[in-house]
Protein backbone atom coordinates (compact mmCIF):
# COMPACT_ATOMS: atom_id res chain seq x y z
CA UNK A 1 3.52 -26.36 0.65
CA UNK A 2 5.14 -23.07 1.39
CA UNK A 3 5.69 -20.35 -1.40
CA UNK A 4 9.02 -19.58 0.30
CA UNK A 5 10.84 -19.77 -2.42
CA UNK A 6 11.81 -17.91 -4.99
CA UNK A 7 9.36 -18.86 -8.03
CA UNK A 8 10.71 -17.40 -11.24
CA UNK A 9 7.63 -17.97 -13.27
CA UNK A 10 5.93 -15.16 -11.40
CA UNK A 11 7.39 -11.13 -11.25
CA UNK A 12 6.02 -10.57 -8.08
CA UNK A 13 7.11 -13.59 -5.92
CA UNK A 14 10.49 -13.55 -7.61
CA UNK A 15 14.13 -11.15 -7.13
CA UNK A 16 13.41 -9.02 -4.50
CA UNK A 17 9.35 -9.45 -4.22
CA UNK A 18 10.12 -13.20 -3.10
CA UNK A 19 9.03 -13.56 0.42
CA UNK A 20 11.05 -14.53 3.43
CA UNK A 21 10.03 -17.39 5.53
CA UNK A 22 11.18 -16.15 9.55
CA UNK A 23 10.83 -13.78 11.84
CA UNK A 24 14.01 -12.27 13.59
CA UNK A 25 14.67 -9.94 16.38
CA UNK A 26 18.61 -8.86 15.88
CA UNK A 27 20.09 -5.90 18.33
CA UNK A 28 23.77 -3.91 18.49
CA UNK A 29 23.89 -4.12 14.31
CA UNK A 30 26.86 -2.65 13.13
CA UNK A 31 26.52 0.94 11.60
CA UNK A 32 28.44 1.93 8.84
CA UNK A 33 29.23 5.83 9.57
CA UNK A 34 27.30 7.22 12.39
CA UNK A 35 23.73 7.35 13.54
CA UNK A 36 22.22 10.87 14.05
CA UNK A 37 21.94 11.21 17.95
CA UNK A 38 18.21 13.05 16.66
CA UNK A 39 17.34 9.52 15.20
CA UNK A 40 15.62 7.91 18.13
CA UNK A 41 12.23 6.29 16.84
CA UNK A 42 11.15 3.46 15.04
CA UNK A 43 11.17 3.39 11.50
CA UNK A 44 8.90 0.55 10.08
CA UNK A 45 7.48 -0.55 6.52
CA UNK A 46 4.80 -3.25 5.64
CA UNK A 47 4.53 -5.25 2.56
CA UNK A 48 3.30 -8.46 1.56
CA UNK A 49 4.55 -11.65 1.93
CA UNK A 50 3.14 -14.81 1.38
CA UNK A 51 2.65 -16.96 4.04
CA UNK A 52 1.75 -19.91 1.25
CA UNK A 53 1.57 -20.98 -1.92
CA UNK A 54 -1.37 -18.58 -3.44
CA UNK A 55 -4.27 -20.42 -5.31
CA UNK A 56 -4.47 -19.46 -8.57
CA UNK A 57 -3.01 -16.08 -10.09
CA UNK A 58 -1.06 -14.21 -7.42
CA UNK A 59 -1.28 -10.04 -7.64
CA UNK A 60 1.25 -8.60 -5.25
CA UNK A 61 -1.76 -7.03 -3.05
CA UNK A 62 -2.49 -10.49 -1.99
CA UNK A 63 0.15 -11.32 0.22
CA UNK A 64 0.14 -11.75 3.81
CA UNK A 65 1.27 -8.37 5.55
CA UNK A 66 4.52 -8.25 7.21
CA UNK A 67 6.29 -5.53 9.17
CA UNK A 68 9.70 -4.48 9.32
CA UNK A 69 11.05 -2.20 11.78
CA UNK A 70 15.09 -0.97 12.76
CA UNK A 71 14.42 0.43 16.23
CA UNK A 72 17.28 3.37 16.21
CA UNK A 73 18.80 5.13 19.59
CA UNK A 74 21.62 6.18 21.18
CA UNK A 75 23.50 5.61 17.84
CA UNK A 76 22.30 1.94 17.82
CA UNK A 77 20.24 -0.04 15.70
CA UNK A 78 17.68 -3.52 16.15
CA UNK A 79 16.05 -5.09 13.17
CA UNK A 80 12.70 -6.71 13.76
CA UNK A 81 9.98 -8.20 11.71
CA UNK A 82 6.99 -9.96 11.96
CA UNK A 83 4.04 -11.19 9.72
CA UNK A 84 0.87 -9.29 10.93
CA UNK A 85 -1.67 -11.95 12.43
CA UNK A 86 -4.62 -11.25 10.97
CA UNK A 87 -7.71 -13.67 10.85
CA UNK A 88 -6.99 -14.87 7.36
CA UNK A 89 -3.36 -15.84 8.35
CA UNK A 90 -3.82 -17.38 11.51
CA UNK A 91 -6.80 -19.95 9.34
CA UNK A 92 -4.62 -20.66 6.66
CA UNK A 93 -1.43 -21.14 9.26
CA UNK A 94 -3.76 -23.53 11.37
CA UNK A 95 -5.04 -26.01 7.74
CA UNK A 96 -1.44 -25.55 6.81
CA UNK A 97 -2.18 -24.32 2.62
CA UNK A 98 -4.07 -20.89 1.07
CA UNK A 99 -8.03 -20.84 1.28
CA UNK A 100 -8.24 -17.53 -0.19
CA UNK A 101 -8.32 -16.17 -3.65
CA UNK A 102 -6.67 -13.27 -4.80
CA UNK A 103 -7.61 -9.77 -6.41
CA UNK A 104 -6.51 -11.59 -9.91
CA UNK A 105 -8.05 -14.57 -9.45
CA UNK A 106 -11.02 -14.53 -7.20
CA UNK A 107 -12.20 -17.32 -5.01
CA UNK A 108 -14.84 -17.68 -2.18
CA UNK A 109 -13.50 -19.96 0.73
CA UNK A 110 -15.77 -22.34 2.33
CA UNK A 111 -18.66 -21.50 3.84
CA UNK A 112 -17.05 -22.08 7.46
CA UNK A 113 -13.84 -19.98 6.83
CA UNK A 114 -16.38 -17.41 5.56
CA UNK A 115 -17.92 -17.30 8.86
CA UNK A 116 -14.26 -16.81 10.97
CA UNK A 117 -12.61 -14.80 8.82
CA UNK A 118 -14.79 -13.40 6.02
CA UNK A 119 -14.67 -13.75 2.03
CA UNK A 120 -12.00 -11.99 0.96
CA UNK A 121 -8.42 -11.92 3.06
CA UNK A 122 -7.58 -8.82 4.76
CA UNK A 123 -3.72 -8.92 4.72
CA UNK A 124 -3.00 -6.06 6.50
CA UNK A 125 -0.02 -5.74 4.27
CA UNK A 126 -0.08 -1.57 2.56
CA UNK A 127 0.73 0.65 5.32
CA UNK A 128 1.51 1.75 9.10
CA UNK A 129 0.25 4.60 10.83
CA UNK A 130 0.59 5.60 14.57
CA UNK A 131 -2.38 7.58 15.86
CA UNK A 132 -3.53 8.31 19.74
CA UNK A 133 -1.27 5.89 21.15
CA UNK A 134 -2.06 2.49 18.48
CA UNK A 135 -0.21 1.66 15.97
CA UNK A 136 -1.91 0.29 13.00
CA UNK A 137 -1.18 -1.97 9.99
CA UNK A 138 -3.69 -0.76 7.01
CA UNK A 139 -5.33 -3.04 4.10
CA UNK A 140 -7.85 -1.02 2.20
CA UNK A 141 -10.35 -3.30 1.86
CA UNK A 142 -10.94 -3.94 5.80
CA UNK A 143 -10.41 -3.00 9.33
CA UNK A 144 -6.73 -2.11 10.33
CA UNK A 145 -5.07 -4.35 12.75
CA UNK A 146 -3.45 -2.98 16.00
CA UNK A 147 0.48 -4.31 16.27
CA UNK A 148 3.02 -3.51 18.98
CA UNK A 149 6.06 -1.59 19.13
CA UNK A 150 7.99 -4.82 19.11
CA UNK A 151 5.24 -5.94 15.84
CA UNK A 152 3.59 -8.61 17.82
CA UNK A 153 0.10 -8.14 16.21
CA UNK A 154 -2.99 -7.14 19.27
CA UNK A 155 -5.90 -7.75 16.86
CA UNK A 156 -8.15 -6.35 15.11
CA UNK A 157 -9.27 -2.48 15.58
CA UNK A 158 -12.73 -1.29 15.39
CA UNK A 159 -12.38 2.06 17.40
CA UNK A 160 -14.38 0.84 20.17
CA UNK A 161 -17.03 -0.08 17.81
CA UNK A 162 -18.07 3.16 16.50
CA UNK A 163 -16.24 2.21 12.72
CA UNK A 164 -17.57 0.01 10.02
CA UNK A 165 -16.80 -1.02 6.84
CA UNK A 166 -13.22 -0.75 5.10
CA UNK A 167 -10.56 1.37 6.30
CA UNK A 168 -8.10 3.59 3.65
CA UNK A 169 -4.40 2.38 3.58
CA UNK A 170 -4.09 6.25 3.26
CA UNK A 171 -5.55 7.84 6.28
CA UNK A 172 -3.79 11.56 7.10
CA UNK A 173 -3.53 13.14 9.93
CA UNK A 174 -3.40 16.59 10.49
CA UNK A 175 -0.07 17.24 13.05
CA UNK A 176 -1.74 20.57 13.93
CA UNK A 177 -4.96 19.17 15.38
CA UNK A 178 -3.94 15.84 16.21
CA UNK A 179 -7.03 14.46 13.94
CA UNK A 180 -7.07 11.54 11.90
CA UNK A 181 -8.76 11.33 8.81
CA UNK A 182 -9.74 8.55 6.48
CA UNK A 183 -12.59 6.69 4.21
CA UNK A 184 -13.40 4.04 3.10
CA UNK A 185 -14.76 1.88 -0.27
CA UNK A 186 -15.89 -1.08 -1.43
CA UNK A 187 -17.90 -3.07 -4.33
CA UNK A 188 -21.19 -2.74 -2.31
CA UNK A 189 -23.44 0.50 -1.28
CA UNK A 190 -22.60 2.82 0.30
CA UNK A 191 -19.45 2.55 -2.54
CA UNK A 192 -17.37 5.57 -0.66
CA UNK A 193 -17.60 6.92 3.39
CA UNK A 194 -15.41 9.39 4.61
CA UNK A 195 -14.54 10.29 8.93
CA UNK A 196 -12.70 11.93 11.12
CA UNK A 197 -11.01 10.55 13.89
CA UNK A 198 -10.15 12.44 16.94
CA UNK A 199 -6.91 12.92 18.54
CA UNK A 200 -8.13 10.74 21.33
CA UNK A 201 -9.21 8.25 18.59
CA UNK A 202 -12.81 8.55 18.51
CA UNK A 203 -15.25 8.44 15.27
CA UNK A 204 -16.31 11.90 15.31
CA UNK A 205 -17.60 12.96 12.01
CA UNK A 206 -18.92 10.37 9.47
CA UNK A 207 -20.95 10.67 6.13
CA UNK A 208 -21.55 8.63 2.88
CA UNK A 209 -20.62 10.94 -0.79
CA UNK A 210 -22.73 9.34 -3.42
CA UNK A 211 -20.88 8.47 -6.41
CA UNK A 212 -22.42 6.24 -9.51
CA UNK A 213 -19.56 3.29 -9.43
CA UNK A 214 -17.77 1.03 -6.83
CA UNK A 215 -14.41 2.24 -7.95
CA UNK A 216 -11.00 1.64 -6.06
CA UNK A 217 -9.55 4.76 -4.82
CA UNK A 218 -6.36 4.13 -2.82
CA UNK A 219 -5.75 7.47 -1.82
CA UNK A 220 -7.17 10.81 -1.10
CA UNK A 221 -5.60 14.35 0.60
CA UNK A 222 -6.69 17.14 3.05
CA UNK A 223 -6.09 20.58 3.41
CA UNK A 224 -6.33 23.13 5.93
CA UNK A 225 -10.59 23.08 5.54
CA UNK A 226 -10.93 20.61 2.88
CA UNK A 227 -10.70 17.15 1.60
CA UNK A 228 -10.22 16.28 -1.80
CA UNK A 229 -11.34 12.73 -3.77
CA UNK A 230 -10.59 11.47 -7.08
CA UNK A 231 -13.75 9.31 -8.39
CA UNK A 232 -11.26 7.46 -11.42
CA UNK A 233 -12.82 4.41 -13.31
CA UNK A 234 -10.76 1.68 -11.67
CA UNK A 235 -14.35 -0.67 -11.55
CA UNK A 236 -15.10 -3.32 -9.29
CA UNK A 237 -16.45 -6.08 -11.20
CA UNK A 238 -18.16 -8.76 -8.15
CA UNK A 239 -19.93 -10.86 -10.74
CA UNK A 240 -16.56 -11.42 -13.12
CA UNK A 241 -14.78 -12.37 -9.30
CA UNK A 242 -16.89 -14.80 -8.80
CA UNK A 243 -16.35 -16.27 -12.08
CA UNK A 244 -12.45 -16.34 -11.41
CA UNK A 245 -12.04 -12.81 -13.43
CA UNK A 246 -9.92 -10.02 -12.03
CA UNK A 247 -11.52 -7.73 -9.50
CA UNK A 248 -11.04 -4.46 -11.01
CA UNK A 249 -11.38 -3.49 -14.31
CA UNK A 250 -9.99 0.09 -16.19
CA UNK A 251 -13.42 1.43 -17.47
CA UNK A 252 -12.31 4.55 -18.86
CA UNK A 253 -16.27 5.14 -20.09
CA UNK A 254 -17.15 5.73 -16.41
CA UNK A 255 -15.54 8.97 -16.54
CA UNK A 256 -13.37 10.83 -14.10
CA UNK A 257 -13.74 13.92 -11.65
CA UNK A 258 -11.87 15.40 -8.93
CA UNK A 259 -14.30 16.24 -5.72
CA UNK A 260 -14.25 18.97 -3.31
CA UNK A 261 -15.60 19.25 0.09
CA UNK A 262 -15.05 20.61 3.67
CA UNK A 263 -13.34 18.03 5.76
CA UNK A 264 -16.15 18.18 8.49
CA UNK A 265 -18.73 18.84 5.79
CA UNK A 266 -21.62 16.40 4.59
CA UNK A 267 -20.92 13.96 1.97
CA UNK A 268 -23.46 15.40 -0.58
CA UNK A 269 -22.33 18.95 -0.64
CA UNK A 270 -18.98 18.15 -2.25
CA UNK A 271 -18.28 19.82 -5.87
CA UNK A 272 -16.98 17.90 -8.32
CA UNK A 273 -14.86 18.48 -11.40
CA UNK A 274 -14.82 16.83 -14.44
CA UNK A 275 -11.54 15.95 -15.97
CA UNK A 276 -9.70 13.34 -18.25
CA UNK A 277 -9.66 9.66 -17.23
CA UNK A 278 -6.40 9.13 -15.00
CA UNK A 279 -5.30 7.01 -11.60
CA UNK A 280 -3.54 8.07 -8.66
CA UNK A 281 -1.97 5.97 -6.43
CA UNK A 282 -0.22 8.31 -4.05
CA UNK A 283 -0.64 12.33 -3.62
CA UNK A 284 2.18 13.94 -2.28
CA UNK A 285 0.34 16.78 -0.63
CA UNK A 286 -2.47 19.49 -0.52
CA UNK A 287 -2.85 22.98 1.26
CA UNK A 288 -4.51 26.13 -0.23
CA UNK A 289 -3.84 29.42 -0.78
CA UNK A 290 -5.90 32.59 -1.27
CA UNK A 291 -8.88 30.99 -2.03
CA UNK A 292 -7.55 27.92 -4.30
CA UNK A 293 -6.70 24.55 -3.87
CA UNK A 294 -3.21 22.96 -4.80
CA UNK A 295 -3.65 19.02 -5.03
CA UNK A 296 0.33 17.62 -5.41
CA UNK A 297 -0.92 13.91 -7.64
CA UNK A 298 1.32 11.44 -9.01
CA UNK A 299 -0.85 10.54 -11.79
CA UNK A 300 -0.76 7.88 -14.88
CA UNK A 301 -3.63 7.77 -17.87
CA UNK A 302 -4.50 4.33 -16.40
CA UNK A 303 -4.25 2.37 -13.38
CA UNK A 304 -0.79 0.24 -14.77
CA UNK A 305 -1.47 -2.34 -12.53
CA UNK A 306 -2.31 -5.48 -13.87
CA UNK A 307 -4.99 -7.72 -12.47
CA UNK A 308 -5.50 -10.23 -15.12
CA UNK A 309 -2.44 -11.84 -15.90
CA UNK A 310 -0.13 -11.58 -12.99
CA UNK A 311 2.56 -9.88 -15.25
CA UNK A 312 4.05 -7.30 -12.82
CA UNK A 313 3.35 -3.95 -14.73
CA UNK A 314 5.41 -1.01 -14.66
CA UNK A 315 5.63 2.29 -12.85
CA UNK A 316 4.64 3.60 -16.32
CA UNK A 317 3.48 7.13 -17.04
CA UNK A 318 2.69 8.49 -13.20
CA UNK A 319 4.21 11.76 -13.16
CA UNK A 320 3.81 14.79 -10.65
CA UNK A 321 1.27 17.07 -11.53
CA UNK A 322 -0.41 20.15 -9.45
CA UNK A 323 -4.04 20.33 -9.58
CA UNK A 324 -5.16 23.40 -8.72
CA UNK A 325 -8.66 23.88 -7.75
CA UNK A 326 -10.38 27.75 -7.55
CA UNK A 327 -12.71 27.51 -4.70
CA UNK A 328 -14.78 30.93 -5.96
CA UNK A 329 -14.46 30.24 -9.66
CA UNK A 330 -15.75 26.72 -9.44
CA UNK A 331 -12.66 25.40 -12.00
CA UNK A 332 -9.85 23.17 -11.95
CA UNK A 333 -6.58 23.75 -13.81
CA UNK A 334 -3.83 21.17 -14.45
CA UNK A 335 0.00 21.99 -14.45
CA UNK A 336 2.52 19.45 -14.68
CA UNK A 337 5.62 20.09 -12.23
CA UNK A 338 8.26 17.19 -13.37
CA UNK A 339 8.41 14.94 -16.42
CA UNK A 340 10.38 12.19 -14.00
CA UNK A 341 8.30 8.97 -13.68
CA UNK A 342 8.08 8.45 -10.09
CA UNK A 343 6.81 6.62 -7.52
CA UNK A 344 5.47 7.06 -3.31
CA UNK A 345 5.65 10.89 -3.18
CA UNK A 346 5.64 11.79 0.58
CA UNK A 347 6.56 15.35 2.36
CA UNK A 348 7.21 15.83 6.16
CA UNK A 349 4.36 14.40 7.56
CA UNK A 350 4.14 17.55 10.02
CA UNK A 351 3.33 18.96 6.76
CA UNK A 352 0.37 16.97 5.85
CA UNK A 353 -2.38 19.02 4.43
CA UNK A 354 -0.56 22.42 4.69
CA UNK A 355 2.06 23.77 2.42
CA UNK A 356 5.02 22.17 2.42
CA UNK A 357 8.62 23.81 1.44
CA UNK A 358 9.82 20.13 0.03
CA UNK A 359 9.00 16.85 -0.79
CA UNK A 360 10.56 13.95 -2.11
CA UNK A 361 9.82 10.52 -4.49
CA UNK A 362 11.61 7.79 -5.93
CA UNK A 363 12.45 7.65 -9.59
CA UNK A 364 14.58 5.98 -12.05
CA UNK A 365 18.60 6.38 -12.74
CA UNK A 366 18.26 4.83 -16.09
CA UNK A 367 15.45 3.02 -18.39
CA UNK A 368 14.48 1.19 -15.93
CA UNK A 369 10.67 1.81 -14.84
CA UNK A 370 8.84 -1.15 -13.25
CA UNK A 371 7.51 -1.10 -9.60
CA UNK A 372 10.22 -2.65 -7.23
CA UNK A 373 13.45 -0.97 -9.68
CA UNK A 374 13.89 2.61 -8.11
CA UNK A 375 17.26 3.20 -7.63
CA UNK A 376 17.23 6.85 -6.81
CA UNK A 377 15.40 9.56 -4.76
CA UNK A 378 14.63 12.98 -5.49
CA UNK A 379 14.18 16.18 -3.62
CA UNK A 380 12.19 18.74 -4.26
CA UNK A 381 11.79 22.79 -3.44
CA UNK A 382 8.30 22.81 -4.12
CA UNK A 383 8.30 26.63 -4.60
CA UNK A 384 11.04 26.36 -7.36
CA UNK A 385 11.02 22.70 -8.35
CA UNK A 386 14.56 22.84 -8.53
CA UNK A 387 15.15 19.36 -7.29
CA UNK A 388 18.55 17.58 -5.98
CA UNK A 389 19.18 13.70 -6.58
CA UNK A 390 20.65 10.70 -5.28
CA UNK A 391 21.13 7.26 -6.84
CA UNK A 392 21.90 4.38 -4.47
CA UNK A 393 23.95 2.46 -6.89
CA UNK A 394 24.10 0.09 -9.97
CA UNK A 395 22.17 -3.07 -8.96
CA UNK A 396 20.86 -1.28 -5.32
CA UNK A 397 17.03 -0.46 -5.23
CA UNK A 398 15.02 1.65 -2.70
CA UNK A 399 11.70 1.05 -0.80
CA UNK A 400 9.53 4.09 0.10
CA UNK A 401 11.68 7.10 1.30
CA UNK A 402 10.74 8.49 5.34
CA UNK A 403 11.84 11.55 6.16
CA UNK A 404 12.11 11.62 10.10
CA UNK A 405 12.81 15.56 11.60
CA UNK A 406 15.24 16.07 13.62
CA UNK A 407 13.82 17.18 17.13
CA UNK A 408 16.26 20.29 17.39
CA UNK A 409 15.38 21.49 14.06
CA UNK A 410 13.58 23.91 12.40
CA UNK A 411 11.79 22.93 9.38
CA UNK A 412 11.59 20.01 6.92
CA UNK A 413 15.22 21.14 6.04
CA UNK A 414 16.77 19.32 9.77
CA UNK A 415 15.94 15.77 9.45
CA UNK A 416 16.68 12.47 7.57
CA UNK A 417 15.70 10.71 4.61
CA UNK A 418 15.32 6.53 5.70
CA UNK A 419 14.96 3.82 3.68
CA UNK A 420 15.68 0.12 3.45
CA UNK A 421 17.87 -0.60 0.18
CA UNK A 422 17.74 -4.14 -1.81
CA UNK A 423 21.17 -5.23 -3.68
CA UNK A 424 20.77 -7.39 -6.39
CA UNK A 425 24.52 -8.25 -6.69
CA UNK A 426 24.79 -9.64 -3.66
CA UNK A 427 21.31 -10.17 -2.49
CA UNK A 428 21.66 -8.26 0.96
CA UNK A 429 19.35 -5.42 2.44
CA UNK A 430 20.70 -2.33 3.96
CA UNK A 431 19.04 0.44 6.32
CA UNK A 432 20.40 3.72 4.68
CA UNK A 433 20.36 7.34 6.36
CA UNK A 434 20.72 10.59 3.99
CA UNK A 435 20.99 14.29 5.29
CA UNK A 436 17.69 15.74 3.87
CA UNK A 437 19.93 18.90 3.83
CA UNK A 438 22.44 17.44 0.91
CA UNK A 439 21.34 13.97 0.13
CA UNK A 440 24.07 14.16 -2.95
CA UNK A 441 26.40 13.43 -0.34
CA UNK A 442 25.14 10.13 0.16
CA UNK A 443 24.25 7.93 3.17
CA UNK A 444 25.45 9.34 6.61
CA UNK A 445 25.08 5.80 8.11
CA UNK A 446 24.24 2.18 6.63
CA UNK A 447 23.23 -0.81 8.20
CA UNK A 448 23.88 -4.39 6.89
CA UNK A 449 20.71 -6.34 7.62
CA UNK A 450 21.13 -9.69 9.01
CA UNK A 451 18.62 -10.56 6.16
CA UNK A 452 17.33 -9.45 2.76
CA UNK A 453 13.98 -7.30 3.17
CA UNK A 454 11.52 -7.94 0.05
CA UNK A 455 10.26 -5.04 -1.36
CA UNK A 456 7.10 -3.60 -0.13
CA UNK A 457 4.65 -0.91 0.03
CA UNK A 458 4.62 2.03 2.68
CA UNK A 459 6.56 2.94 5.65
CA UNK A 460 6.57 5.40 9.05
CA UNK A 461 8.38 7.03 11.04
CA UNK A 462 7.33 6.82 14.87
CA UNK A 463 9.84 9.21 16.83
CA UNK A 464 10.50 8.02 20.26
């Protein structure tokens, strides 16, 4: 029996996080306004969705991964998506039911399943990222899988056999050297390995940091010379899994630090620095300057995710905060830049790991705060923090904010702000288009979607 639809008892396979059952490939949409000519690219966002009805408690970072892409050109637009075949889906499509447990409800498959597709389901379901030529659906707790431009799923990618292990939802690459980087984690030693990826794709630089805990960390930055980890007491907890306990556990005993390091350096040479238990999904940024460190984090005191009961938590207290580490001095000092609680922080991806003259986040028109409710995005000058707004509407939610650059412009001022919009009213999708130049003015072009696109996790833009 499918979980196709909606099921009311749960928050995160009901309104907008219910999944959708098919897979469509719609051209020639019709565009309200006008496409930018500059738009020509792909702009695509993963999230999961549920193939089948889970077995026991369901935790949104279960689901089965699927893509959605609007191919844009010429002023026209084609909607496409497509679950993301990983081994997990294409055993549980073949019996016909779920086999796999959840991170809120643990359970080991049979022995046989084990052996095709492993213990755990990799669901290729967090995030996209195009690097030397592949395109590549993330899951942080395995390899990423290589999909098409038209989402039809290649396999599995193991960079020719020279990586191992899990594989960051959040790998950055530096647009300035064409290098990837990324780590990985996991409940079993080595509990944290960082590399560098080449702009040809090749594992060129790998090495294990020792830290006391297998922790989740779903996200880490780089700078110009450095990259920069945040060991927070989000604790595995195997032999409660196996008993049909959640899989993480807030431990805020453990103890928290922020940790230093070059970005080609060794693993145990990295400095670390002590600070208040907190969790961070999603950085914004990091670059340095004279010496010092600036970390952009979207923190919370705790992880506000729940694992236990399936309740779908809120966005809570995450909040943008500077970290600011001095390099010489050996210190790190905390500064709080906006009291907004926000949510998938992003700047110019040309920008990644060098200082960046904006950035932008989702965040709340009203008292609204829960994951899957952000109705408006924000913009920021990140030298001023003045910031400029736009809400999308009563009823109208928005998934992760792009911003794709225009090719004839000059800085992360030319460009776009893309998104796919949810309204509840009505219970249609829309692809929306700001100016990143004046998004007050609201949407320079909207596309109906020929169907409604559930809310999900992170998105890309691949120019043309």
């Amino acid at each position: 029996m499918t979980s196709l639809a909606e099921n009311p008892s749960d928050p995160y396979l009901s309104g907008n996080f219910a999944p959708v059952d098919d897979e469509l490939d719609v051209a020639d949409l019709p565009v309200e306004g006008e496409l930018p000519p500059g738009l020509d690219g792909i702009f695509v966002r993963n999230g999961p969705n549920p193939r089948f009805d889970p077995i026991g408690r369901y935790h949104i970072f279960d689901g089965d991964g699927m893509l959605h892409a609007m191919h844009l050109g010429g002023g026209r637009a084609r909607y496409v998506n497509r679950w993301v075949r990983t081994k997990a889906f294409a055993v549980e499509d073949r019996l016909g039911h779920a086999v796999f447990g959840g991170l809120s409800e643990f359970r080991l498959p049979p022995p046989e399943i084990v052996a095709e597709a492993g213990p755990a389901r990799n669901a290729a379901n967090t995030n996209v990222v195009r690097h030397a030529g592949r395109i590549l659906a993330l899951w942080e707790a395995g390899l990423p899988y290589e999909v098409t431009p038209d989402l039809d799923t290649v396999g599995e990618y193991d960079f020719g056999g020279d990586y191992t292990g899990s594989f960051s939802a959040h790998p950055h690459v530096d647009a300035e050297t064409g290098e990837m980087f990324v780590f990985g984690y996991g409940p079993f030693p080595p509990y944290l390995r960082y590399h560098v990826v080449s702009p040809e794709g090749k594992v060129v630089h790998s090495t294990t940091i020792d830290i006391p805990n297998p922790v989740m960390i779903h996200d880490f930055m780089i700078t110009e010379r450095h990259a920069v980890f945040l060991d927070a007491p989000a604790v595995f907890d195997v032999a409660g899994a196996i008993e049909g306990k959640p899989m993480v556990r807030w431990a805020p005993e453990a103890g928290c630090r922020v940790g230093v390091m070059d970005r080609y350096g060794d693993g145990s040479a990295i400095t670390w620095h002590e600070i208040e238990p907190r969790y961070v999904f999603h950085f914004m940024n990091a670059y340095e300057v004279d010496g010092r460190v600036h970390v952009l984090a979207e923190q919370a005191p705790d992880i506000q995710i729940g694992f236990g009961d399936g309740d779908a938590d809120g966005q809570g207290d995450f909040t943008l905060w500077d970290w600011t580490v001095d390099l010489a001095a050996g210190t790190l000092t905390e500064t709080q830049l906006d009291e907004r609680r926000t949510g998938f922080p992003r700047v110019d991806d040309r920008r990644t790991g060098h200082r960046s003259r904006h950035g932008h986040a989702l965040t709340f028109s009203g008292p609204a705060q829960a994951m899957g409710e952000f109705d408006t995005v924000v913009r920021y000058d990140l030298g001023t923090m003045d910031a400029e707004t736009y809400c999308f509407g009563r009823g109208r939610v928005t998934g992760e904010v792009v911003f794709a650059p225009d090719p004839a412009g000059r800085d992360d001022s030319d460009g776009w702000l893309c998104s796919f919009v949810h309204d509840a009213t009505t219970d249609t999708s829309t692809f929306e288009v700001l100016d990143a130049s004046d998004i007050t003015a609201g949407p320079v072009a909207t596309v109906p979607l020929p169907r409604r696109v559930p809310f999900g996790f992170h998105a890309a833009w691949l120019p043309a």
